[in-house]
C-alpha atoms as a PDB file:
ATOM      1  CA  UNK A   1       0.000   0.000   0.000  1.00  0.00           C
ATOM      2  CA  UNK A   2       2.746   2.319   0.627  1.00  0.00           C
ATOM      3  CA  UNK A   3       4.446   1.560  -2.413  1.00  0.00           C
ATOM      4  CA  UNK A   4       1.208   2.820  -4.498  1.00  0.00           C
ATOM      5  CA  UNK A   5       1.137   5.493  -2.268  1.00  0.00           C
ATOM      6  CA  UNK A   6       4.346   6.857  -3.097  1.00  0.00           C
ATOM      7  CA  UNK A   7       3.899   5.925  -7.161  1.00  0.00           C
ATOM      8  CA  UNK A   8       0.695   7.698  -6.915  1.00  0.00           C
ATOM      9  CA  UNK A   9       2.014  10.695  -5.552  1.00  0.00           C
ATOM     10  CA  UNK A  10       4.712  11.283  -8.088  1.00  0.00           C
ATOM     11  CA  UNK A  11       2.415  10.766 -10.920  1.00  0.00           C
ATOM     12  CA  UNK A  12       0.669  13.582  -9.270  1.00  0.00           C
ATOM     13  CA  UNK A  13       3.084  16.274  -8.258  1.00  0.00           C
ATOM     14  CA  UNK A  14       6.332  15.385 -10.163  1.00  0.00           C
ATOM     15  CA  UNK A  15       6.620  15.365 -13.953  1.00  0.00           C
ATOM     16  CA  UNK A  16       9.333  14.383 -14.559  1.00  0.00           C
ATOM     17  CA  UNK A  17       9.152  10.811 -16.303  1.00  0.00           C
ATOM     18  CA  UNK A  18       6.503  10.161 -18.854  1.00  0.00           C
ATOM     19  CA  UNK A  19       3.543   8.931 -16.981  1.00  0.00           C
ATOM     20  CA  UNK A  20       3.628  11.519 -14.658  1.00  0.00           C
ATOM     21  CA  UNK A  21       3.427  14.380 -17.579  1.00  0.00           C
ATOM     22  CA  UNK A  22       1.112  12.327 -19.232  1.00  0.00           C
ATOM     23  CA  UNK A  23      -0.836  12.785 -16.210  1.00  0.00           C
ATOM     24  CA  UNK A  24      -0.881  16.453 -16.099  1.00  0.00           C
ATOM     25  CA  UNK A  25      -1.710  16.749 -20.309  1.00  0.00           C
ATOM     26  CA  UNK A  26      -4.910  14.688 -18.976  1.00  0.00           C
ATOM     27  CA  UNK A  27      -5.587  16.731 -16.478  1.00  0.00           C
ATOM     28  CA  UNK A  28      -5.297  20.537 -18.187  1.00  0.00           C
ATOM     29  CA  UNK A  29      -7.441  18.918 -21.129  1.00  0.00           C
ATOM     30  CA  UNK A  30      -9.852  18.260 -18.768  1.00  0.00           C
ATOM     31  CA  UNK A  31     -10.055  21.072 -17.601  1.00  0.00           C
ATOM     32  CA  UNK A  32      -9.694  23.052 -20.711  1.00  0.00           C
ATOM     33  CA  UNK A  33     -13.028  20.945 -21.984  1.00  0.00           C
ATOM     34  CA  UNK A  34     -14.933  21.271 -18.687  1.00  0.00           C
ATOM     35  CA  UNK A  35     -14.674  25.082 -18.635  1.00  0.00           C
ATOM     36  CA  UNK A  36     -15.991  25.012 -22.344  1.00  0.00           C
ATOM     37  CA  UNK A  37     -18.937  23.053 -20.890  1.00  0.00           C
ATOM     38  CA  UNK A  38     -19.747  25.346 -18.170  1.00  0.00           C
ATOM     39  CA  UNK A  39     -19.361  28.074 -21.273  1.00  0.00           C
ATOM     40  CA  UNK A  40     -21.550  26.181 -23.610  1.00  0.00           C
ATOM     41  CA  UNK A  41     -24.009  25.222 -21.271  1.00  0.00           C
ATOM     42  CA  UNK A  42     -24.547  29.351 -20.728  1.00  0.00           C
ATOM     43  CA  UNK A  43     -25.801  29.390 -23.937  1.00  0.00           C
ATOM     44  CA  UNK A  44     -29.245  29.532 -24.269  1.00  0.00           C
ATOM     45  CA  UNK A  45     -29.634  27.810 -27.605  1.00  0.00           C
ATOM     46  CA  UNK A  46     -27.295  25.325 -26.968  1.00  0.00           C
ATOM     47  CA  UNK A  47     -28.620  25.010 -23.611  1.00  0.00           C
ATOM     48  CA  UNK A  48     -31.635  24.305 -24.707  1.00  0.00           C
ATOM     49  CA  UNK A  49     -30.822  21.009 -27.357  1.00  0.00           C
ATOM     50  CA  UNK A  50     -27.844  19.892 -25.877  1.00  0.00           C
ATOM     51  CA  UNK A  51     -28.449  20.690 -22.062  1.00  0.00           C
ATOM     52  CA  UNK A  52     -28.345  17.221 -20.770  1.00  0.00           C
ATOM     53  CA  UNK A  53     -25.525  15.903 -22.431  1.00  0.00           C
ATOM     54  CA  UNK A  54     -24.000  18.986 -21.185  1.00  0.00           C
ATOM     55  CA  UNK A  55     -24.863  18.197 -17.468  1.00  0.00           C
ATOM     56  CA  UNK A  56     -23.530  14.591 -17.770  1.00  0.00           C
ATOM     57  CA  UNK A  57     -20.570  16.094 -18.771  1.00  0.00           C
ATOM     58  CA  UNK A  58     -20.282  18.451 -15.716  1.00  0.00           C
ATOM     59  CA  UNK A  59     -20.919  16.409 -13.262  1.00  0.00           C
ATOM     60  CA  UNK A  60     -18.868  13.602 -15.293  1.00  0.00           C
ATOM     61  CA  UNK A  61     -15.477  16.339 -14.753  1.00  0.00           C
ATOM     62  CA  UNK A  62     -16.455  17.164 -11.121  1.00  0.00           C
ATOM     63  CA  UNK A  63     -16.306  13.783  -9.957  1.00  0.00           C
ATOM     64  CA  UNK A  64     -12.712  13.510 -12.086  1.00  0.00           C
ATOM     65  CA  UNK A  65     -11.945  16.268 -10.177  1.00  0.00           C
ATOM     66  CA  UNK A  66     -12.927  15.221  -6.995  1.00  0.00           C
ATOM     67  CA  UNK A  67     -11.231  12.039  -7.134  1.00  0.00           C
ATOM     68  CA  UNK A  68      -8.158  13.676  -8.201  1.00  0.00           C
ATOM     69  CA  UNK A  69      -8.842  16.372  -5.377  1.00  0.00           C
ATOM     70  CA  UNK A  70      -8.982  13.169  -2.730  1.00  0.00           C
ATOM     71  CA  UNK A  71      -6.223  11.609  -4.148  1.00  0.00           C
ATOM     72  CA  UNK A  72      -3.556  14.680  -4.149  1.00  0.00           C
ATOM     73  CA  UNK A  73      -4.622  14.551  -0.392  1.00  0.00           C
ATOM     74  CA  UNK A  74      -4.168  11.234   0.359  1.00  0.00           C
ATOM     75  CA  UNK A  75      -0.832  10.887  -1.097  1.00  0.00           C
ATOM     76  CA  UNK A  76       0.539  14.669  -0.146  1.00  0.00           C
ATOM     77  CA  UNK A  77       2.685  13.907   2.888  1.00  0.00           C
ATOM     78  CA  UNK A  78       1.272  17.082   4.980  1.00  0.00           C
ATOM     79  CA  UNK A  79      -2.294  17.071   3.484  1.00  0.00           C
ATOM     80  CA  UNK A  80      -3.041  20.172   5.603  1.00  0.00           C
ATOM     81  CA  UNK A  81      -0.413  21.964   3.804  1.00  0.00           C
ATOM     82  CA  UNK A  82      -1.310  21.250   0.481  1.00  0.00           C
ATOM     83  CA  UNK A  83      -5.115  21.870   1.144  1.00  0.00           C
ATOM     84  CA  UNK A  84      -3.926  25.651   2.703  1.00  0.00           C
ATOM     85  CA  UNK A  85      -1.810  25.996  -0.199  1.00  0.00           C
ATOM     86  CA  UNK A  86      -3.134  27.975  -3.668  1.00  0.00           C
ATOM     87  CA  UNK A  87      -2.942  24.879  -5.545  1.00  0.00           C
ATOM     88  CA  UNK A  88      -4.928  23.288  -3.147  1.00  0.00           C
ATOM     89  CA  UNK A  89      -7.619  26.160  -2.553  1.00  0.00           C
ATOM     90  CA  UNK A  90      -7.882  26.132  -6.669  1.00  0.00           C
ATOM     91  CA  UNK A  91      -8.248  22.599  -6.463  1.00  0.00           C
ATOM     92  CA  UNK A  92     -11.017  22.700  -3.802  1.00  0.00           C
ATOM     93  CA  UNK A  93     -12.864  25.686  -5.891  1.00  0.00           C
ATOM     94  CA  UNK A  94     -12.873  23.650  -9.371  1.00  0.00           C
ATOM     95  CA  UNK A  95     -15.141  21.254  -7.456  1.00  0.00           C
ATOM     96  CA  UNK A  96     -17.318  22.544  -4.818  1.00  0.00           C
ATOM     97  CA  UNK A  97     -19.520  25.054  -7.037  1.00  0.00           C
ATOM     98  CA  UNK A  98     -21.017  22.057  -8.706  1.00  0.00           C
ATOM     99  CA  UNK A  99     -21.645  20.371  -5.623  1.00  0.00           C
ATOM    100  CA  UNK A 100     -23.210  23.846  -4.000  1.00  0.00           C
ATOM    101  CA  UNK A 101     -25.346  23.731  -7.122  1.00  0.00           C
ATOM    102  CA  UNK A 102     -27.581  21.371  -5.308  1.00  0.00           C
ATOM    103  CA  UNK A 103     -28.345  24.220  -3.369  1.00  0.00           C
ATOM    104  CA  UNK A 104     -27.678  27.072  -5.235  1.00  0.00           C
ATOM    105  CA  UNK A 105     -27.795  26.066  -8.762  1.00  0.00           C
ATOM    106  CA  UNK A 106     -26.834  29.141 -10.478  1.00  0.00           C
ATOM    107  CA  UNK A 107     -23.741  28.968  -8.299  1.00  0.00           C
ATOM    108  CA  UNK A 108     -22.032  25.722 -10.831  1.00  0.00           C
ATOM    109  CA  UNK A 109     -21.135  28.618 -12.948  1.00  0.00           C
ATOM    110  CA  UNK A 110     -18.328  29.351 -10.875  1.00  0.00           C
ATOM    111  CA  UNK A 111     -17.006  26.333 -11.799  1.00  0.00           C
ATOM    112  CA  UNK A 112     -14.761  28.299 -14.337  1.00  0.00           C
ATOM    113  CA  UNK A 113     -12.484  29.356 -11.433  1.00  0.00           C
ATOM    114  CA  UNK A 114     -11.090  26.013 -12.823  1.00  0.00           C
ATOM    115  CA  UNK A 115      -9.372  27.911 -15.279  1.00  0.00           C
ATOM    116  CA  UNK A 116      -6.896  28.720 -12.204  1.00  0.00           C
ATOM    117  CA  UNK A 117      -5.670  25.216 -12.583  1.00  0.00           C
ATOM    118  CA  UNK A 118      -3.948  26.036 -16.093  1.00  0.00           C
ATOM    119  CA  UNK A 119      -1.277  27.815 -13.944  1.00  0.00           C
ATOM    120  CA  UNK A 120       0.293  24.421 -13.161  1.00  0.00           C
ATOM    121  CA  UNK A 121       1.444  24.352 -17.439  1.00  0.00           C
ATOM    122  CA  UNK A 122       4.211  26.568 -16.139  1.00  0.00           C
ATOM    123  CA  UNK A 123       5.366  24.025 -13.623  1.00  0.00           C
ATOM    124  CA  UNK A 124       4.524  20.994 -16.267  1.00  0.00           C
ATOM    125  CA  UNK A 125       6.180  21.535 -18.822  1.00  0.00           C
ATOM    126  CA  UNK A 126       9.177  24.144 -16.687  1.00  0.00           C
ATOM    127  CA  UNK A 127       8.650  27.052 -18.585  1.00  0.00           C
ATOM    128  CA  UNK A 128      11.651  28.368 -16.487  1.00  0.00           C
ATOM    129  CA  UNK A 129      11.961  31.801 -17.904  1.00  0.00           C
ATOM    130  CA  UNK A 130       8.448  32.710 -18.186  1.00  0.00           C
ATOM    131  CA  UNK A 131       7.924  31.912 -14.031  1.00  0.00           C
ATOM    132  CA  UNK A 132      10.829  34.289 -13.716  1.00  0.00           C
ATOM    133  CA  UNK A 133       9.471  37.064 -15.714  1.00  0.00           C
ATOM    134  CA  UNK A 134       6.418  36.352 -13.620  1.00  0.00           C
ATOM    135  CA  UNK A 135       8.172  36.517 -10.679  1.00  0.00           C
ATOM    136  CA  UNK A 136       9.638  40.049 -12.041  1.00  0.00           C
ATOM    137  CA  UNK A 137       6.034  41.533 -12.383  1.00  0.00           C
ATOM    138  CA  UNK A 138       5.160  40.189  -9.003  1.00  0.00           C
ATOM    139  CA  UNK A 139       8.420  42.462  -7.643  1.00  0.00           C
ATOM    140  CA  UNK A 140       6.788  45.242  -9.259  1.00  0.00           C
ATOM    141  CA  UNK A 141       3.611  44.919  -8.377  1.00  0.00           C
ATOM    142  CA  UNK A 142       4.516  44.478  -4.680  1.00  0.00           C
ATOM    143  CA  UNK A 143       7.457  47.617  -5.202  1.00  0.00           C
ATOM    144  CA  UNK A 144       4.199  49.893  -6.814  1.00  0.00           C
ATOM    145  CA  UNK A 145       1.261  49.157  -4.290  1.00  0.00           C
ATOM    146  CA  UNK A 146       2.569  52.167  -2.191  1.00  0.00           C
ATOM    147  CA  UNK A 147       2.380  54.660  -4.680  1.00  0.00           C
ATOM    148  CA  UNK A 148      -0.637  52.919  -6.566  1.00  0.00           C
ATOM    149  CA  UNK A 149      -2.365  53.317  -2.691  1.00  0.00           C
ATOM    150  CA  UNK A 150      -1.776  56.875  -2.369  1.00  0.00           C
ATOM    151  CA  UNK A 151      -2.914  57.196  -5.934  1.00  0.00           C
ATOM    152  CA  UNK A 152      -6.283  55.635  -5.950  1.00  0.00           C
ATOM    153  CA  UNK A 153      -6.894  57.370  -2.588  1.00  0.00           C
ATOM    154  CA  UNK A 154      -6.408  60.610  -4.027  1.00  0.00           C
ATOM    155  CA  UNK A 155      -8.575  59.441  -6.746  1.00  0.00           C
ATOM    156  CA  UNK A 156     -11.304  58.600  -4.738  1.00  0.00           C
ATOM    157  CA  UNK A 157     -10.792  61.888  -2.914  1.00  0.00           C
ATOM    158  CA  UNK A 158     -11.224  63.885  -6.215  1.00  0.00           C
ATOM    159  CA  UNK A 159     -14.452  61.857  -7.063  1.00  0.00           C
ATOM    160  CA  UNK A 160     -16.127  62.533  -3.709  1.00  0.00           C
ATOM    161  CA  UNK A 161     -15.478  65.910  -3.945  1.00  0.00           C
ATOM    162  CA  UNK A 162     -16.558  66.770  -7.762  1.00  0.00           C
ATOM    163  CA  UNK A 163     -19.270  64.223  -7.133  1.00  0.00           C
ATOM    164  CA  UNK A 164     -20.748  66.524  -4.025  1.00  0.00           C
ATOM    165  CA  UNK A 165     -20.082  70.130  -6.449  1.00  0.00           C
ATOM    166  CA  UNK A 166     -22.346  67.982  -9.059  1.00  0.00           C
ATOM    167  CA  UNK A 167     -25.058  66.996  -6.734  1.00  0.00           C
ATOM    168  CA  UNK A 168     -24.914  70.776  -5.502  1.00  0.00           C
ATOM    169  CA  UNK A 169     -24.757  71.837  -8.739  1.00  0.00           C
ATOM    170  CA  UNK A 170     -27.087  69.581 -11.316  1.00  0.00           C
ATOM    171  CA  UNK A 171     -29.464  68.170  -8.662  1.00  0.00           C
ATOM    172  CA  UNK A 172     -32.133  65.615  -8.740  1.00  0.00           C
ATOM    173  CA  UNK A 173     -33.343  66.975 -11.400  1.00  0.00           C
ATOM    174  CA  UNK A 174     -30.542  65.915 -14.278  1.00  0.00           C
ATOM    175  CA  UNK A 175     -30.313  62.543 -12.268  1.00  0.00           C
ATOM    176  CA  UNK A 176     -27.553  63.954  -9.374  1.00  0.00           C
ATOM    177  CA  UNK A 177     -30.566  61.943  -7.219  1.00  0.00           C
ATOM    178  CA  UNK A 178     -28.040  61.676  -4.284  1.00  0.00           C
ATOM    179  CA  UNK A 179     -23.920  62.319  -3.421  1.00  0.00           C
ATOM    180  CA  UNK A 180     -23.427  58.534  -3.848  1.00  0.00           C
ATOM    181  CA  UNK A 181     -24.997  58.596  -7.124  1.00  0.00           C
ATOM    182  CA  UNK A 182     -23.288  61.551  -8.035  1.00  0.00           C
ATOM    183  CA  UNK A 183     -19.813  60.039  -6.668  1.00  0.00           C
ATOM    184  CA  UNK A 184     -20.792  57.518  -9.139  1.00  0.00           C
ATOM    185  CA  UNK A 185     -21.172  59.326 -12.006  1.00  0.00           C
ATOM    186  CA  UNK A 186     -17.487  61.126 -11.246  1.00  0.00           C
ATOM    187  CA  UNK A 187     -15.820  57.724 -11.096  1.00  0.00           C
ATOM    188  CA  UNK A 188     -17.352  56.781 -14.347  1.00  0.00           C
ATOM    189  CA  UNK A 189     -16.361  60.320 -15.802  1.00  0.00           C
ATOM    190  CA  UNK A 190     -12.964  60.444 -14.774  1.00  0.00           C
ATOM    191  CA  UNK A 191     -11.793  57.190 -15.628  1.00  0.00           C
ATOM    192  CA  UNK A 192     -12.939  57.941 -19.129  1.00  0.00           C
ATOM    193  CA  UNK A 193     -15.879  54.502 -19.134  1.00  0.00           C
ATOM    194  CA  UNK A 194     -19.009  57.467 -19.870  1.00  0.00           C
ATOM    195  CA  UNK A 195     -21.839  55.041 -19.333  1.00  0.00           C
ATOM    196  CA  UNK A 196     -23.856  57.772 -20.304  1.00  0.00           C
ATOM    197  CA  UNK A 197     -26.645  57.066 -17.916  1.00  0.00           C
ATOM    198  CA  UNK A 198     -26.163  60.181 -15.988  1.00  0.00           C
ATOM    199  CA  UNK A 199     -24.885  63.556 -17.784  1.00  0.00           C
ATOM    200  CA  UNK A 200     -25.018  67.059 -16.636  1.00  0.00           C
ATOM    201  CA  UNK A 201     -27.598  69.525 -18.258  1.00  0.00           C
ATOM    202  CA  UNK A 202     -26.267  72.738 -17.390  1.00  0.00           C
ATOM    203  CA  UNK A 203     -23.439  74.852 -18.516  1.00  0.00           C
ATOM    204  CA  UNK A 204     -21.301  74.817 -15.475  1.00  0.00           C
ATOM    205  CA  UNK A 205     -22.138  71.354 -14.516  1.00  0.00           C
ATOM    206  CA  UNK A 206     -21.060  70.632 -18.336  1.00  0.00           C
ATOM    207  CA  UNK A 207     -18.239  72.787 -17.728  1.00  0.00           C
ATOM    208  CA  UNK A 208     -17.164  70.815 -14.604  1.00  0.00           C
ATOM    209  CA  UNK A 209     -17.407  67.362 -16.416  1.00  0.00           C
ATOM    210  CA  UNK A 210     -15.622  68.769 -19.340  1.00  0.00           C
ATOM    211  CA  UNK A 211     -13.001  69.634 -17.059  1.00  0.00           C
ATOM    212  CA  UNK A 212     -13.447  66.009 -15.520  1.00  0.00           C
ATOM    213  CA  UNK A 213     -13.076  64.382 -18.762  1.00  0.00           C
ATOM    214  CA  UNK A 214      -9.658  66.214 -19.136  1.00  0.00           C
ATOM    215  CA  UNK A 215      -8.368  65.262 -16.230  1.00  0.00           C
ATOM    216  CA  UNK A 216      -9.209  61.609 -16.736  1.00  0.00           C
ATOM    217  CA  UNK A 217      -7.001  61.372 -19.728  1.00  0.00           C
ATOM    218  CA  UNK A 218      -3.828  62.578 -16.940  1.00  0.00           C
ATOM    219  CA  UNK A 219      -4.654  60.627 -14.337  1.00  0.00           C
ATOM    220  CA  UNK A 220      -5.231  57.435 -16.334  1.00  0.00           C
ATOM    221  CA  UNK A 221      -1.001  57.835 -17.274  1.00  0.00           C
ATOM    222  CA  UNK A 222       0.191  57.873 -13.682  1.00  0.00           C
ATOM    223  CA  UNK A 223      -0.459  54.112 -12.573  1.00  0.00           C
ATOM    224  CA  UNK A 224       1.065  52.917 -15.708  1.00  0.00           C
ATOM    225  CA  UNK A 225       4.139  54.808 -15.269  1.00  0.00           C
ATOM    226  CA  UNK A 226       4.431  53.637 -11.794  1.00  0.00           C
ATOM    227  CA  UNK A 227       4.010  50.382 -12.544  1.00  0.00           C
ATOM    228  CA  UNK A 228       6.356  50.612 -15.521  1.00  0.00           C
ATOM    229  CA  UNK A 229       9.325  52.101 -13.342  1.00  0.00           C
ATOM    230  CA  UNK A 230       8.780  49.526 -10.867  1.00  0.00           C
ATOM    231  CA  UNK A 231       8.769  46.927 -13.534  1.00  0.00           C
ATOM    232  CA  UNK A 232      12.223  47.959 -15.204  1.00  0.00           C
ATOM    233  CA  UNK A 233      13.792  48.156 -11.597  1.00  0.00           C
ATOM    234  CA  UNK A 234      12.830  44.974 -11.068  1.00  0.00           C
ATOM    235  CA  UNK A 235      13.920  43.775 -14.485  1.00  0.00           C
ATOM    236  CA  UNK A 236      17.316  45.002 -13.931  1.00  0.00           C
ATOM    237  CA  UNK A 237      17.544  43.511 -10.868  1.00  0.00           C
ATOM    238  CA  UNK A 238      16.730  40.134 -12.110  1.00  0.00           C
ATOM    239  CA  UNK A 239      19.575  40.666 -14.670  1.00  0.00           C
ATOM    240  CA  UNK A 240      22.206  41.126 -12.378  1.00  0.00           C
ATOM    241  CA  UNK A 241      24.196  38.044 -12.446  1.00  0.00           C
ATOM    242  CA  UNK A 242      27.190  37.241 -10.843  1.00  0.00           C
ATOM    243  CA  UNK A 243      29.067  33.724 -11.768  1.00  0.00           C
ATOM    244  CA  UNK A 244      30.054  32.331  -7.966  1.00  0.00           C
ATOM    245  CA  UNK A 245      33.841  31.288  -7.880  1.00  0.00           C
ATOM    246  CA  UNK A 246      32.880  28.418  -6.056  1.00  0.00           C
ATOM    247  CA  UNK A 247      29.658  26.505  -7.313  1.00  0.00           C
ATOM    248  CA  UNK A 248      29.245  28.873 -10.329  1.00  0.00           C
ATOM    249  CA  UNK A 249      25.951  29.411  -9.470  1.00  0.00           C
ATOM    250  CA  UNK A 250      24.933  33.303 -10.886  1.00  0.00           C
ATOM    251  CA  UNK A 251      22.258  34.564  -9.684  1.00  0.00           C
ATOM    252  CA  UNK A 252      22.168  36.716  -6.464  1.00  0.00           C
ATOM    253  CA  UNK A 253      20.605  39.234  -5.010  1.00  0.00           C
ATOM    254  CA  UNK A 254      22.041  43.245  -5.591  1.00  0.00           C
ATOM    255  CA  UNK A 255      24.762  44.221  -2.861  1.00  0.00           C
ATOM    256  CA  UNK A 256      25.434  40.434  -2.353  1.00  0.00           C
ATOM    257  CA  UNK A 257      29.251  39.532  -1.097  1.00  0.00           C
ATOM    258  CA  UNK A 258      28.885  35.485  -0.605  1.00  0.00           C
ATOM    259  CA  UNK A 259      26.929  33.086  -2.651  1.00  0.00           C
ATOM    260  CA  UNK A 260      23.516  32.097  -0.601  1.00  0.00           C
ATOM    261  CA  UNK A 261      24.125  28.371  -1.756  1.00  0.00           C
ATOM    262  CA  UNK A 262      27.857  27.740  -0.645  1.00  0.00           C
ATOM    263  CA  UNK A 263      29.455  30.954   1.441  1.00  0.00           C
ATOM    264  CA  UNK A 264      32.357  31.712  -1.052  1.00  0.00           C
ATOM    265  CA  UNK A 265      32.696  35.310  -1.601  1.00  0.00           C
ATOM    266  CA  UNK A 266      31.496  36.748  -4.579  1.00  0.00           C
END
């Protein structure tokens, strides 16, 4: 038993000989075709003529899933770890809308959070360099969320404030039916969406949106150039390579003087 334990559990996580990748190509096609079920099945005219072949198949890929789900627990050697970890919340969340949809069956729709699971290619088939440039855009996300805070704060400041002129200004009467609404209508306004639904009718409320509008197209540059300088910091960063003497191992971080993985000095 412990023997099949074990095999089972590298056919799961590793992939490194061929039945274990053949594994995961099963897997991602499975849940490549169950999203376009869930996708189909939203349809209304295929609903309609094909809507019981379609549920089969749903429930057919949820008990896959579950059994897979199971499995990855039984065989993980701290199955509390793996369940807290994100593959293991994803893995949870491909299966339990479909099961909640006893209850709450407009809730199997959710089922396309399976689509998470298509992050584990990058691991499959070690796509080396494209987890490191997501790693990069990680750095400068976390590097930006700072300045991106203070941004959208002051954004939100703005809208509250030309959102309470326009109420004062427009009124009830050209749809300004509260601040909230009107706060509503700024945020649409100044990040350039214009729904439409709500527009000023008098010259210096037009004159405020105009000015608004202007504004929008300014303010809409400044979290893309944060997030752009952050990004080429962190690109050079992840460039900086230094060969170690003693394992040759090269990459370290900025300001390093001995190699993490065997002490010589750099």
């Amino acid at each position: 038993m412990q023997h099949i334990r074990k095999r089972l559990h590298d056919i799961i996580f590793q992939h490194d000989d061929p039945a274990e990748r053949a594994f995961d190509v099963v897997v991602i096609a499975a849940i490549v075709l169950s999203i376009v079920v869930v996708m189909l099945d939203s349809v209304e005219s295929i609903a309609a003529r094909y809507g019981d072949i379609l549920y089969v198949a749903e429930w057919f890929f949820t008990v896959l899933f579950t059994i897979e789900y199971l499995l990855r627990l039984w065989t993980s050697p701290r199955p509390l770890a793996y369940a807290r970890s994100f593959y293991g919340v994803v893995d949870l969340l491909s299966v339990l809308p479909t099961w909640l949809s006893v209850l709450f069956p407009p809730g199997r729709f959710l089922v396309v959070l399976r689509v998470l699971r298509v992050l584990r290619v990058f691991r499959i088939l070690k796509l080396a360099e494209y987890v490191e440039q997501g790693a990069v855009l990680s750095a400068a996300l976390r590097a930006s969320r700072y300045k991106i805070t203070v941004f959208v704060s002051a954004v939100l400041t703005l809208s509250v404030i030309v959102g309470s002129l326009m109420y004062l200004i427009e009124g009830p009467s050209a749809g300004f039916t509260s601040i909230p609404q009107s706060v509503y209508w700024a945020i649409v306004t100044l990040t350039t969406v214009g729904y439409g639904d709500i527009a000023p009718e008098g010259p210096l409320g037009k004159a405020l949106a105009a000015t608004l509008m202007i504004m929008g197209y300014g303010i809409i540059a400044v979290p893309t150039g944060i997030v752009t300088l952050e990004l080429d910091r962190a690109s050079r960063s992840a460039r900086v390579r230094r060969p170690c003497p003693g394992c040759g191992v090269d990459r370290h971080e900025p300001g390093s003087a001995y190699c993490r993985y065997c002490g010589t000095q750099l």
